[in-house]
C-alpha atoms as a PDB file:
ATOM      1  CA  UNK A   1       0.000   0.000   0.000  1.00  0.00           C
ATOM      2  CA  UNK A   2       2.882   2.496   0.480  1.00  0.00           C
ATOM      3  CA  UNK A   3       3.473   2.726  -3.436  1.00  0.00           C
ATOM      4  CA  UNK A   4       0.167   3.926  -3.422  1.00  0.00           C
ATOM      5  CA  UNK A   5      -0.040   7.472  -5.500  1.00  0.00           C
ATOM      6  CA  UNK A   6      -2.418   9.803  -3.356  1.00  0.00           C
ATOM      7  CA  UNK A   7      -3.945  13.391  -4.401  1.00  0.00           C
ATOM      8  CA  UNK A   8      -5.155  15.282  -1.709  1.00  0.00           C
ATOM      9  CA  UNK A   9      -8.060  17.780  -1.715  1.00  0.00           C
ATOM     10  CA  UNK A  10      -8.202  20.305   0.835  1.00  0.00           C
ATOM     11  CA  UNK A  11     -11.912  22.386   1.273  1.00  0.00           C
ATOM     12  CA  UNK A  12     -12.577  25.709   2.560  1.00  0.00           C
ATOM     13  CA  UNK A  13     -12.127  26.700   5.957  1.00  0.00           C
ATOM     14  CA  UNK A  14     -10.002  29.274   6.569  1.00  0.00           C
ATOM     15  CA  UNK A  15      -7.920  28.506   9.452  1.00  0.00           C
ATOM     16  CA  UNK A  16      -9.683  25.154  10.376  1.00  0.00           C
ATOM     17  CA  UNK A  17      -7.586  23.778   7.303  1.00  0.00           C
ATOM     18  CA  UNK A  18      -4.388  23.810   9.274  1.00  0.00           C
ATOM     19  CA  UNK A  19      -6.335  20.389  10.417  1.00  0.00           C
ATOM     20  CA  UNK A  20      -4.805  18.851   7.940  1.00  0.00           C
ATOM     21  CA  UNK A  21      -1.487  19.422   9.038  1.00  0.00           C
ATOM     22  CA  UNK A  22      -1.017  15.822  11.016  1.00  0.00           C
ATOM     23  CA  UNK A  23      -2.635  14.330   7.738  1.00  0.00           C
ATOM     24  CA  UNK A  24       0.528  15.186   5.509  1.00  0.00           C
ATOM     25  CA  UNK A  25       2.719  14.265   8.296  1.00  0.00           C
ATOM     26  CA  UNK A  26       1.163  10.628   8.493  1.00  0.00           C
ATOM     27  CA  UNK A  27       1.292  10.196   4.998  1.00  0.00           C
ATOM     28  CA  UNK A  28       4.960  11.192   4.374  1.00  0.00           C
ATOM     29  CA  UNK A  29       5.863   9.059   7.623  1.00  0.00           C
ATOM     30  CA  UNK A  30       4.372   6.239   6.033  1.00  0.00           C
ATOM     31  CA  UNK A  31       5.823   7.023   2.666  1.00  0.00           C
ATOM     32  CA  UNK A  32       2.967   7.855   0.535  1.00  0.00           C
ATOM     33  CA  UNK A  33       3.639   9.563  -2.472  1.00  0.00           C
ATOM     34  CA  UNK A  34       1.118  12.955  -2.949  1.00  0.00           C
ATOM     35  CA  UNK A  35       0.956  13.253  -6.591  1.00  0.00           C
ATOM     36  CA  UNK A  36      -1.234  16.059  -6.509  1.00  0.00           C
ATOM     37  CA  UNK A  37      -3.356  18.881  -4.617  1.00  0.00           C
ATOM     38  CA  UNK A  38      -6.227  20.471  -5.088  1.00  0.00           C
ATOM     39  CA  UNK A  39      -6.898  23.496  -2.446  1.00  0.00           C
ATOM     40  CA  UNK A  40     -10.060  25.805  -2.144  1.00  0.00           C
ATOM     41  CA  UNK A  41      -9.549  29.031   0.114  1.00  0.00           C
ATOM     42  CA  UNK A  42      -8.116  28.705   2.882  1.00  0.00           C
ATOM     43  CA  UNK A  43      -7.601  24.907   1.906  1.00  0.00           C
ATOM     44  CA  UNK A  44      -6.069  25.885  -1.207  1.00  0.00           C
ATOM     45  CA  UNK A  45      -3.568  28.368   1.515  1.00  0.00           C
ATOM     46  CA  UNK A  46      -2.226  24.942   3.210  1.00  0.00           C
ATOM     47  CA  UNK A  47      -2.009  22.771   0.215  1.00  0.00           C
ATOM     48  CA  UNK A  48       0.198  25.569  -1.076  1.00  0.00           C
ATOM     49  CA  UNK A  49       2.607  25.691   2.079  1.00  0.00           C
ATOM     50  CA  UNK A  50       3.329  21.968   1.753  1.00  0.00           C
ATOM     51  CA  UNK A  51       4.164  21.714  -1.531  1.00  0.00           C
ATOM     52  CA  UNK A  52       6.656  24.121  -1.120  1.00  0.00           C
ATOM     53  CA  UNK A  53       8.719  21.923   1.256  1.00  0.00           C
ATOM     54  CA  UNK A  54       7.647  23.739   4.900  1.00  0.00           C
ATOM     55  CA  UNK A  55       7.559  21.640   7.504  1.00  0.00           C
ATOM     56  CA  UNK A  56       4.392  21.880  10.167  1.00  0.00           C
ATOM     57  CA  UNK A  57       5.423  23.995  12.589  1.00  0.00           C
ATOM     58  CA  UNK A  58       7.031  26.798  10.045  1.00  0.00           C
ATOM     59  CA  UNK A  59       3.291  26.680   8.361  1.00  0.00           C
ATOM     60  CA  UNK A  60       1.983  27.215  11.783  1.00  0.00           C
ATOM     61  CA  UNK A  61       4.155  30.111  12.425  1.00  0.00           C
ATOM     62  CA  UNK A  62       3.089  31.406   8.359  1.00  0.00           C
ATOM     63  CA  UNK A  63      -0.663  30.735   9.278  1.00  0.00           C
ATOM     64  CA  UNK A  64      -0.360  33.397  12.398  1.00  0.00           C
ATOM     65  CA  UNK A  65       0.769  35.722  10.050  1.00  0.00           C
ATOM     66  CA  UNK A  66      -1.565  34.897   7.314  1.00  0.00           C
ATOM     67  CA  UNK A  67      -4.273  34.773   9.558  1.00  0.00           C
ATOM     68  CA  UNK A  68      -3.600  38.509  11.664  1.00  0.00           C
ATOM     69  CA  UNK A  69      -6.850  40.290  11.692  1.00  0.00           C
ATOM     70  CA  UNK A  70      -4.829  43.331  11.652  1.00  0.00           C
ATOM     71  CA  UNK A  71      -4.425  42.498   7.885  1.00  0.00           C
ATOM     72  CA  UNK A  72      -8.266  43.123   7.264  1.00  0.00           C
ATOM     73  CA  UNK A  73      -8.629  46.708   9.191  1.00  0.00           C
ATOM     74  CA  UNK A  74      -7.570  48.872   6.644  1.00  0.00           C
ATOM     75  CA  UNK A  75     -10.829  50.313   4.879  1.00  0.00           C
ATOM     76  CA  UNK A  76     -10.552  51.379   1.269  1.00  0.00           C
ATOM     77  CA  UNK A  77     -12.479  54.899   2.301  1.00  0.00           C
ATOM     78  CA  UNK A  78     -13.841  55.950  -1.424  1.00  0.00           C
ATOM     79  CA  UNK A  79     -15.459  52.164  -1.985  1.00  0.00           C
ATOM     80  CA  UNK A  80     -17.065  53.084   0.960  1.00  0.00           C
ATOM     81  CA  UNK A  81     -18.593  56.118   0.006  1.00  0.00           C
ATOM     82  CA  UNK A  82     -18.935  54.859  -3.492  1.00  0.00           C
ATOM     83  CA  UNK A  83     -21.073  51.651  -1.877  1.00  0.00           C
ATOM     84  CA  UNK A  84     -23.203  54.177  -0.377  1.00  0.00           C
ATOM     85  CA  UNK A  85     -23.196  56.508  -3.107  1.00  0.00           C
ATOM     86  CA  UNK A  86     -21.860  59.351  -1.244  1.00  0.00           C
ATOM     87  CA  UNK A  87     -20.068  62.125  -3.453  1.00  0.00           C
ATOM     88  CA  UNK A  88     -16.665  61.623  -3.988  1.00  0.00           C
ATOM     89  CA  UNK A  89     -16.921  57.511  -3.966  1.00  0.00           C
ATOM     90  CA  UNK A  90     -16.106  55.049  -6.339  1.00  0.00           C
ATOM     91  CA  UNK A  91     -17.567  51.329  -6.850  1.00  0.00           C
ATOM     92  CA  UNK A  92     -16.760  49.152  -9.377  1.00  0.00           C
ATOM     93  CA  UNK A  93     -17.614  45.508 -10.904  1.00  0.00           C
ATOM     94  CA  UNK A  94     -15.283  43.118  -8.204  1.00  0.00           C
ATOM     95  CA  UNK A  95     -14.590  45.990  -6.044  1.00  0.00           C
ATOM     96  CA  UNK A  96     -13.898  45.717  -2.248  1.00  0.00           C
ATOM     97  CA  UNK A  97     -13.862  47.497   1.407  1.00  0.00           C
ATOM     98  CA  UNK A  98     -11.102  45.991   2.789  1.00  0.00           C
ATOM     99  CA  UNK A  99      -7.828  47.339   0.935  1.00  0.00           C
ATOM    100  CA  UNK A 100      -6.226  43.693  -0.270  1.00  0.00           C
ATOM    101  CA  UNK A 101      -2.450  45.453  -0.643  1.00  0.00           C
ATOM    102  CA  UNK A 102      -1.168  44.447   2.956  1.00  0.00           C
ATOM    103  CA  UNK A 103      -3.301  40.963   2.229  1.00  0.00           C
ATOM    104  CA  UNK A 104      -1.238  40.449  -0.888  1.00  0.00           C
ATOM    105  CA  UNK A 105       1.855  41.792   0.708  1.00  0.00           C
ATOM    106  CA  UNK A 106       1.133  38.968   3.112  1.00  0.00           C
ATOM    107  CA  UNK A 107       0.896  36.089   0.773  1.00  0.00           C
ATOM    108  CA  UNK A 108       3.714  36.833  -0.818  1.00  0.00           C
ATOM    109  CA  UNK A 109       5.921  36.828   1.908  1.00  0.00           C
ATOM    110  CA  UNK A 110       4.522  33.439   2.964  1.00  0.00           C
ATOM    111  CA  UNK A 111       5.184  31.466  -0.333  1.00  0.00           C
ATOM    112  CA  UNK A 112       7.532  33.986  -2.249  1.00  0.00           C
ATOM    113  CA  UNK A 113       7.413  35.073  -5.685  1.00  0.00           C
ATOM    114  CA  UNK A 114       7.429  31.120  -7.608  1.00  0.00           C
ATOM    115  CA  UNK A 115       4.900  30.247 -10.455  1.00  0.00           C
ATOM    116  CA  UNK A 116       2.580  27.520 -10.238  1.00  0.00           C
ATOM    117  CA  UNK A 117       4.296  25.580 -12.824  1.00  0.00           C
ATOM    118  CA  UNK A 118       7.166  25.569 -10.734  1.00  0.00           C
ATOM    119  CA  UNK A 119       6.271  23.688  -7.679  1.00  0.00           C
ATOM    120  CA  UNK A 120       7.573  20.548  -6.782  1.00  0.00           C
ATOM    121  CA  UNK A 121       4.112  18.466  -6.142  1.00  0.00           C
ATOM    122  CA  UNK A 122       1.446  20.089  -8.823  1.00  0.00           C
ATOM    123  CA  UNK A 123      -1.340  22.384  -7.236  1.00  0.00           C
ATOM    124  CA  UNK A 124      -5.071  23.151  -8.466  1.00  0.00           C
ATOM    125  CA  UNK A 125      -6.317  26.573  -6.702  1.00  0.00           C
ATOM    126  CA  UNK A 126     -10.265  26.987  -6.820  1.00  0.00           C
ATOM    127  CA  UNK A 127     -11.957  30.516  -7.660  1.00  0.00           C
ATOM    128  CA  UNK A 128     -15.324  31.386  -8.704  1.00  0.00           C
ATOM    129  CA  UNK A 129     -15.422  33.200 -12.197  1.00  0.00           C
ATOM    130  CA  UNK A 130     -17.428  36.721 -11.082  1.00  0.00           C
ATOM    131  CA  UNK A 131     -19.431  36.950 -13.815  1.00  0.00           C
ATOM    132  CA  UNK A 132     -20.279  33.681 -14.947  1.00  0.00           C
ATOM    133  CA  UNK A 133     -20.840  32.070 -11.574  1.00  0.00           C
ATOM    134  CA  UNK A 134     -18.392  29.350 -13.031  1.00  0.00           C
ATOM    135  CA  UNK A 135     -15.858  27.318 -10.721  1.00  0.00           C
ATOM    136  CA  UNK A 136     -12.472  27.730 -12.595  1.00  0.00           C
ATOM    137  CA  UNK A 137      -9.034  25.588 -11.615  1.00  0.00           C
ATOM    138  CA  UNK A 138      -6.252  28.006 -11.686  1.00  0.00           C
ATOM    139  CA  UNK A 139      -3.351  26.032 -12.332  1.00  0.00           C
ATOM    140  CA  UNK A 140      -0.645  28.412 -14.067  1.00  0.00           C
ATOM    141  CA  UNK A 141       0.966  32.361 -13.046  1.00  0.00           C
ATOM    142  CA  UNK A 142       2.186  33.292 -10.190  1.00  0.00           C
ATOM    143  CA  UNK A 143       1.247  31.882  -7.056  1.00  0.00           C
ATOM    144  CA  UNK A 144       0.555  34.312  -5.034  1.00  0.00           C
ATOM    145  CA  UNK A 145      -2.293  35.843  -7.540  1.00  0.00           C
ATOM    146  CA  UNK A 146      -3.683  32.392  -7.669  1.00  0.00           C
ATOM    147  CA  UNK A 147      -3.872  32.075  -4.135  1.00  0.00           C
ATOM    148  CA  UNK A 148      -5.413  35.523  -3.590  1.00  0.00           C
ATOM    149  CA  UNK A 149      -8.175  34.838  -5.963  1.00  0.00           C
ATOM    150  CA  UNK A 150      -9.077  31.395  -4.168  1.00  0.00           C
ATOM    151  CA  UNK A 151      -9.507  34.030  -1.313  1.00  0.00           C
ATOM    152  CA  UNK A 152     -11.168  37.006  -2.387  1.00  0.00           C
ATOM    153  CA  UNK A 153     -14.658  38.148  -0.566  1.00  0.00           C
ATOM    154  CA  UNK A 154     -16.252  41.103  -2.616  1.00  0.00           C
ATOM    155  CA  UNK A 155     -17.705  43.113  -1.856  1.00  0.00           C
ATOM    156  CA  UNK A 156     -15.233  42.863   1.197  1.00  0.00           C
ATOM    157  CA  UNK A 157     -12.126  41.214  -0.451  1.00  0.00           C
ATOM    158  CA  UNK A 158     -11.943  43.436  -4.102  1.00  0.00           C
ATOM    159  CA  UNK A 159     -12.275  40.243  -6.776  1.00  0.00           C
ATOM    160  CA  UNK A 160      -8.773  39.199  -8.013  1.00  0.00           C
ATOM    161  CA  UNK A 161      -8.105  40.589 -12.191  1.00  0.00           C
ATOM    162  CA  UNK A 162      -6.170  38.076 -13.636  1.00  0.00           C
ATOM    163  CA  UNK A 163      -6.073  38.767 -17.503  1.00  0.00           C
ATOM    164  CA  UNK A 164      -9.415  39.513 -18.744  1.00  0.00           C
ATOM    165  CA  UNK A 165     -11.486  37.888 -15.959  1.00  0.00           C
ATOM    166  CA  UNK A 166     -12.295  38.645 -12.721  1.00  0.00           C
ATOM    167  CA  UNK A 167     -12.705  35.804  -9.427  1.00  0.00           C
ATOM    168  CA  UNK A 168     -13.024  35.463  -5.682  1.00  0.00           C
ATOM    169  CA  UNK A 169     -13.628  32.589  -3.580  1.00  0.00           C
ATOM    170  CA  UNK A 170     -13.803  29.297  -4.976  1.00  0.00           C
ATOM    171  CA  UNK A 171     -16.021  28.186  -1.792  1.00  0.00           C
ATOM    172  CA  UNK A 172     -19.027  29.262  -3.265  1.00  0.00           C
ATOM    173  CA  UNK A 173     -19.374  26.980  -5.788  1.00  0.00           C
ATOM    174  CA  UNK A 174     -16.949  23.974  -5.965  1.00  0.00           C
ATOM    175  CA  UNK A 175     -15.691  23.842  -1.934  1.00  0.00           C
ATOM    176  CA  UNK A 176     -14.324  20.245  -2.176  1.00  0.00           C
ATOM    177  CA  UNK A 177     -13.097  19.758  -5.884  1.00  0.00           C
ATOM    178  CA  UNK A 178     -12.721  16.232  -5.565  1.00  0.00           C
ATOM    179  CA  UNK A 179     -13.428  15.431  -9.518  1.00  0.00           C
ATOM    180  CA  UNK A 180     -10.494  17.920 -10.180  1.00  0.00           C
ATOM    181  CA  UNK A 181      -8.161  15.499  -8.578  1.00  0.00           C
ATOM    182  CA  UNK A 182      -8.658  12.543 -11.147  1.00  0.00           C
ATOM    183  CA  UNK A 183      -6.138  14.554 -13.693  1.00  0.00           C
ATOM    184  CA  UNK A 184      -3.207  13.687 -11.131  1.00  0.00           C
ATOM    185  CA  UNK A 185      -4.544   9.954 -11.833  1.00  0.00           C
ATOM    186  CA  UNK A 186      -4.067   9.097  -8.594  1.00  0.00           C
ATOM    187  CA  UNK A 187      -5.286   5.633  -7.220  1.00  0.00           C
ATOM    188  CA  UNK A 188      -6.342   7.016  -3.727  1.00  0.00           C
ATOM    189  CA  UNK A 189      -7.991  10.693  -3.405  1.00  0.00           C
ATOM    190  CA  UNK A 190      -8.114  11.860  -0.011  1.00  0.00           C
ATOM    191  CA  UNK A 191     -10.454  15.020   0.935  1.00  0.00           C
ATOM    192  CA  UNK A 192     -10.400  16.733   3.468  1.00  0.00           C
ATOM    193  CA  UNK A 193     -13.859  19.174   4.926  1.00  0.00           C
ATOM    194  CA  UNK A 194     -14.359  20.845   7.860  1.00  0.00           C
ATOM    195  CA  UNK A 195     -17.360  21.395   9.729  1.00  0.00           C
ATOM    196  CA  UNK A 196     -18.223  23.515  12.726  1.00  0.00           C
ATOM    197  CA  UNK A 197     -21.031  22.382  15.274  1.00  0.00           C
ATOM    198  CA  UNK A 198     -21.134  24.663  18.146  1.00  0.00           C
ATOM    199  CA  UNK A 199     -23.267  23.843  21.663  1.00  0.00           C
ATOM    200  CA  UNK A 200     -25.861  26.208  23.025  1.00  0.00           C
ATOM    201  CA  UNK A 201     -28.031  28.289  21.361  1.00  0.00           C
ATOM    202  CA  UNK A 202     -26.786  31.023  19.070  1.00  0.00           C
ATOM    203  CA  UNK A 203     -26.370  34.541  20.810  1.00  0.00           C
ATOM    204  CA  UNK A 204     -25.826  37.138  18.202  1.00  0.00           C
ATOM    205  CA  UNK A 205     -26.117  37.869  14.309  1.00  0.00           C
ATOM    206  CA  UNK A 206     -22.574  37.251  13.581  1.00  0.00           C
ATOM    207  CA  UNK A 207     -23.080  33.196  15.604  1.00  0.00           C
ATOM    208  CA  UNK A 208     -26.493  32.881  13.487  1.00  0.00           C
ATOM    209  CA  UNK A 209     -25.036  33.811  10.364  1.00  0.00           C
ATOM    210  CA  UNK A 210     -21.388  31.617  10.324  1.00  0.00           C
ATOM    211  CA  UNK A 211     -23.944  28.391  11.351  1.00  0.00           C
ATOM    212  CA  UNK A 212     -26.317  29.174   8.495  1.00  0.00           C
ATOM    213  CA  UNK A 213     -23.012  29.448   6.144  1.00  0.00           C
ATOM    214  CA  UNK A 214     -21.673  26.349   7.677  1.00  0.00           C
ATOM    215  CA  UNK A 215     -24.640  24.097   7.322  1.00  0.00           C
ATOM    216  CA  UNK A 216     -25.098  25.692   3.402  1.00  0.00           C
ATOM    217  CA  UNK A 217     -21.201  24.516   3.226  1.00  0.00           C
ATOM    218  CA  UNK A 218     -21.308  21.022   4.228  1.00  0.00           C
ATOM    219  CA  UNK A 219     -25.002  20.485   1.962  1.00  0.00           C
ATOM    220  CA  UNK A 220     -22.798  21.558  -0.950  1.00  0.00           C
ATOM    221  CA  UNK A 221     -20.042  19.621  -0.241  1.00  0.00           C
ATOM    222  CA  UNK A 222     -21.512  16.732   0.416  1.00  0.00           C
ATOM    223  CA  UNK A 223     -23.603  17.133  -2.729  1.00  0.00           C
ATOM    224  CA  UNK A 224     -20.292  17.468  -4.524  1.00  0.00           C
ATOM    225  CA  UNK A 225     -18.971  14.360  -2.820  1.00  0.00           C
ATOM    226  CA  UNK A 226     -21.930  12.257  -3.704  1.00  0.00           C
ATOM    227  CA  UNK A 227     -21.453  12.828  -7.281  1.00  0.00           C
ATOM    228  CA  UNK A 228     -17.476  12.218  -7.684  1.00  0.00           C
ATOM    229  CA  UNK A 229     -18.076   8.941  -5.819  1.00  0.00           C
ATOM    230  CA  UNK A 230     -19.318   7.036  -8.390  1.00  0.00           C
ATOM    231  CA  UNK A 231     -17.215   8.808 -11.366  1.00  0.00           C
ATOM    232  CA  UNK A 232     -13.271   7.700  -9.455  1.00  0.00           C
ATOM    233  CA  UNK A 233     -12.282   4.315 -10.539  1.00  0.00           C
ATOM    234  CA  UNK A 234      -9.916   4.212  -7.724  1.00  0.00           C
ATOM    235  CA  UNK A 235     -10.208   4.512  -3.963  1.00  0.00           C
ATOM    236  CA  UNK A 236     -11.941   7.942  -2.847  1.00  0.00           C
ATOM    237  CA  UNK A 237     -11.466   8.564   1.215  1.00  0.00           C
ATOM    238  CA  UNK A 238     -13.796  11.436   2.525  1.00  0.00           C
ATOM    239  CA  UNK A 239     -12.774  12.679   5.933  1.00  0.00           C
ATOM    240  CA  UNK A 240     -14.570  15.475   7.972  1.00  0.00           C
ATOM    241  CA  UNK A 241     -12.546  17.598  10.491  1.00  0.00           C
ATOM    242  CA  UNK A 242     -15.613  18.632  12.999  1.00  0.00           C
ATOM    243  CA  UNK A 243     -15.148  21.328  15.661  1.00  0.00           C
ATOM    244  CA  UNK A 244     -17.400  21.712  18.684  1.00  0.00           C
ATOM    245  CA  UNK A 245     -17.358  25.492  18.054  1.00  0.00           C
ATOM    246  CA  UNK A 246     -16.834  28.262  16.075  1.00  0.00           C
ATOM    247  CA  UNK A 247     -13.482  29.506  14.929  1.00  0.00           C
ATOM    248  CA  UNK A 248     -13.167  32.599  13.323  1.00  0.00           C
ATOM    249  CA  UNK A 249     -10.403  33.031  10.708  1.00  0.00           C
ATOM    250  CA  UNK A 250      -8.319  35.063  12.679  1.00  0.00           C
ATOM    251  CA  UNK A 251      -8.329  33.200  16.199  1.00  0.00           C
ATOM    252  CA  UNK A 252      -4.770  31.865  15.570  1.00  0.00           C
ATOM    253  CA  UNK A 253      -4.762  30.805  19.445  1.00  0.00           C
ATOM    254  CA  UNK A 254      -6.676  27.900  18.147  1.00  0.00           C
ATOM    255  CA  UNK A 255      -4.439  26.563  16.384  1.00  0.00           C
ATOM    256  CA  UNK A 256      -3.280  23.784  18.848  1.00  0.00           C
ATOM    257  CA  UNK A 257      -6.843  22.985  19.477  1.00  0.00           C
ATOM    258  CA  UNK A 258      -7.288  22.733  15.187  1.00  0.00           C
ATOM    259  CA  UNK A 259      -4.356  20.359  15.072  1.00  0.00           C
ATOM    260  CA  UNK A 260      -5.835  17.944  18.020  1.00  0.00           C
ATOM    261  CA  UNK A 261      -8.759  17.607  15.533  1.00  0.00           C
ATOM    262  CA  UNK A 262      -6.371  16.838  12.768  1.00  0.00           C
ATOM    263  CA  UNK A 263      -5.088  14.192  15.110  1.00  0.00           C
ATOM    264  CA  UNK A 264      -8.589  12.314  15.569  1.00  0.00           C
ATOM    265  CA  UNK A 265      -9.001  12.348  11.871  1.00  0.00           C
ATOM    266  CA  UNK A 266      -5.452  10.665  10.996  1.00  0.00           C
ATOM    267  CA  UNK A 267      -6.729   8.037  13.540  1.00  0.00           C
ATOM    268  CA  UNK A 268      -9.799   7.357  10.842  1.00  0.00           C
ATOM    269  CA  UNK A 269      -7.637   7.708   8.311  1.00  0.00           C
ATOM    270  CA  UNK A 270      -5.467   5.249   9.434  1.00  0.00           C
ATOM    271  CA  UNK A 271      -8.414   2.391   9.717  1.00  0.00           C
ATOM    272  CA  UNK A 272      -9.640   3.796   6.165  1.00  0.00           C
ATOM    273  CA  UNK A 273      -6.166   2.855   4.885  1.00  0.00           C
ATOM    274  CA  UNK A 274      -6.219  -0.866   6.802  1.00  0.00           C
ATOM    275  CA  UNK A 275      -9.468  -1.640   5.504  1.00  0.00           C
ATOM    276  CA  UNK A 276      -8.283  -1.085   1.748  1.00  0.00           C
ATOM    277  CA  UNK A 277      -5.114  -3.728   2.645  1.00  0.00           C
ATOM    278  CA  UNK A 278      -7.408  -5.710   3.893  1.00  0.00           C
ATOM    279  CA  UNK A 279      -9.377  -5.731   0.482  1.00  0.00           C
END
C-alpha cells in the first residue's frame, strides 16, 4: 500500500484547514507519495505551504501571520462612500472594502514570488469566475495571484483581475473539488472538509449567520462528494474535520486545538487505509 499514489483535496475553511497538518505528516511518515493537490480558500492556503517543502510547525508560524486580523482593518475609504453613493466615492464591478495590498503583501511573503508551474508536487487553486458564476481551476501564473483569488470576498475582499477575468472565492461553488483530482490519476484521493457544530443556542447575528453558512457549506459539499463517488475508478477517502465550536479566521490561538482535531481524523484515516489492505 505504500506505493500507493495519493492526491489530496483540501476544502474551505479558513484557518480550520491547518487540520490537515497531522494528515501530511502521516502520509509522508508512512511514505505515501502525494501526486497532486487540489486546495479551495483557505484549503487551497495549506495545500500551497506543503508543496513548497515547509515543515508543520514553520506553516503554523506562516498561518499566524496569514491569519492577523490586523491584515483586514484597513478600509478602502472611497469604496465606501462609493457603496453608499456618497459624493466623492467610487464602486466598481469586483470591487472591495477591505484594501487587499497588505493581504497580498502577506501572501507573498509566505510562499515567495514562484509560479505555479514551478512547484515541486502540482497544485489546483479553486476561484469562482465573477461573472459567470463558473468554478475555474487556476493552475498556471504566479502563485501568489492564484492564491489571492481562491480568497477574495467582494464586496469585502476586491475580486482578483487576472487577464481579462475577474474571481473570488472558490467556496461558493466547488468547496471540495474532488473530480479535479482525477487529472493527477491518482489511485487514492483523499479530501479533506471541515465542519463547525457549536453547543448552546446562538447569541448574536454574527453566531447565526457563520452556522447558516456552515450548514449551506457542508449540503454543498456533500452534494459534490456524492457525485465524484461514483465517477473515481480508484479509492476515494472522505474525511470530515468537525469542531465543537466556532473559529473565526483570525483566532490563531486555536491553532493547537485545530491540530488535536487533525489528530482524531489521521486516527480514521489510518483504519480507512487498513481496511483497503485488507481488500
Amino acid at each position: 500500500m505504500t506505493s500507493k499514489r495519493v492526491a489530496l483535496v483540501l476544502g474551505s475553511g479558513g484557518l480550520k484547514q491547518l487540520a490537515a497538518l497531522p494528515v501530511f505528516d502521516y502520509l509522508d511518515r508512512e511514505g505515501y507519495q502525494i501526486v497532486g493537490l487540489v486546495g479551495t480558500s483557505g484549503g487551497a492556503l495549506v495545500a500551497a505551504l506543503h508543496t513548497l517543502g515547509y515543515p508543520a510547525n514553520i506553516i503554523q508560524e506562516k498561518a499566524r501571520r496569514l491569519w492577523r486580523r490586523s491584515l483586514f482593518r484597513r478600509i478602502r475609504v472611497r469604496a465606501l462612500l462609493g457603496l453608499l453613493d456618497l459624493p466623492g466615492g467610487a464602486w466598481n464591478r469586483g470591487a472591495g472594502l477591505i484594501d487587499s495590498a497588505p493581504i497580498r503583501a502577506a501572501l507573498l511573503e509566505a510562499v515567495g514570488d514562484i509560479r505555479m508551474e514551478d512547484l515541486p508536487v502540482p497544485l489546483f487553486c479553486m476561484a469562482t469566475d465573477l461573472m459567470t458564476g463558473e468554478p475555474t481551476v487556476l493552475d498556471k501564473g504566479r502563485l501568489v495571484d492564484m492564491l489571492y483569488a481562491s480568497i477574495a470576498q467582494p464586496p469585502l475582499l476586491p475580486a482578483a483581475r487576472i487577464g481579462d477575468r475577474l474571481f473570488f472565492d472558490g467556496g461558493y461553488t466547488d468547496s471540495i473539488a474532488v473530480e479535479r483530482a482525477f487529472a493527477f490519476e491518482p489511485d487514492v484521493i483523499i479530501s479533506l472538509t471541515t465542519e463547525e457544530r457549536p453547543r448552546g443556542k446562538m447569541d448574536n447575528l454574527g453566531d447565526t449567520y457563520a452556522r447558516l453558512a456552515c450548514q449551506v457549506n457542508t449540503e454543498l459539499e456533500r452534494s459534490i462528494l456524492a457525485n465524484a463517488l461514483p465517477k473515481f475508478p480508484g479509492e476515494l477517502i472522505t474525511l470530515n474535520n468537525l469542531f465543537p465550536r466556532r473559529i473565526p479566521f483570525w483566532e490563531t490561538d486555536a491553532i493547537s486545538d485545530i491540530l488535536k482535531v487533525g489528530e482524531a481524523t489521521v486516527e480514521i484515516l489510518q483504519k480507512r487505509l487498513a481496511a483497503l489492505e485488507i481488500a
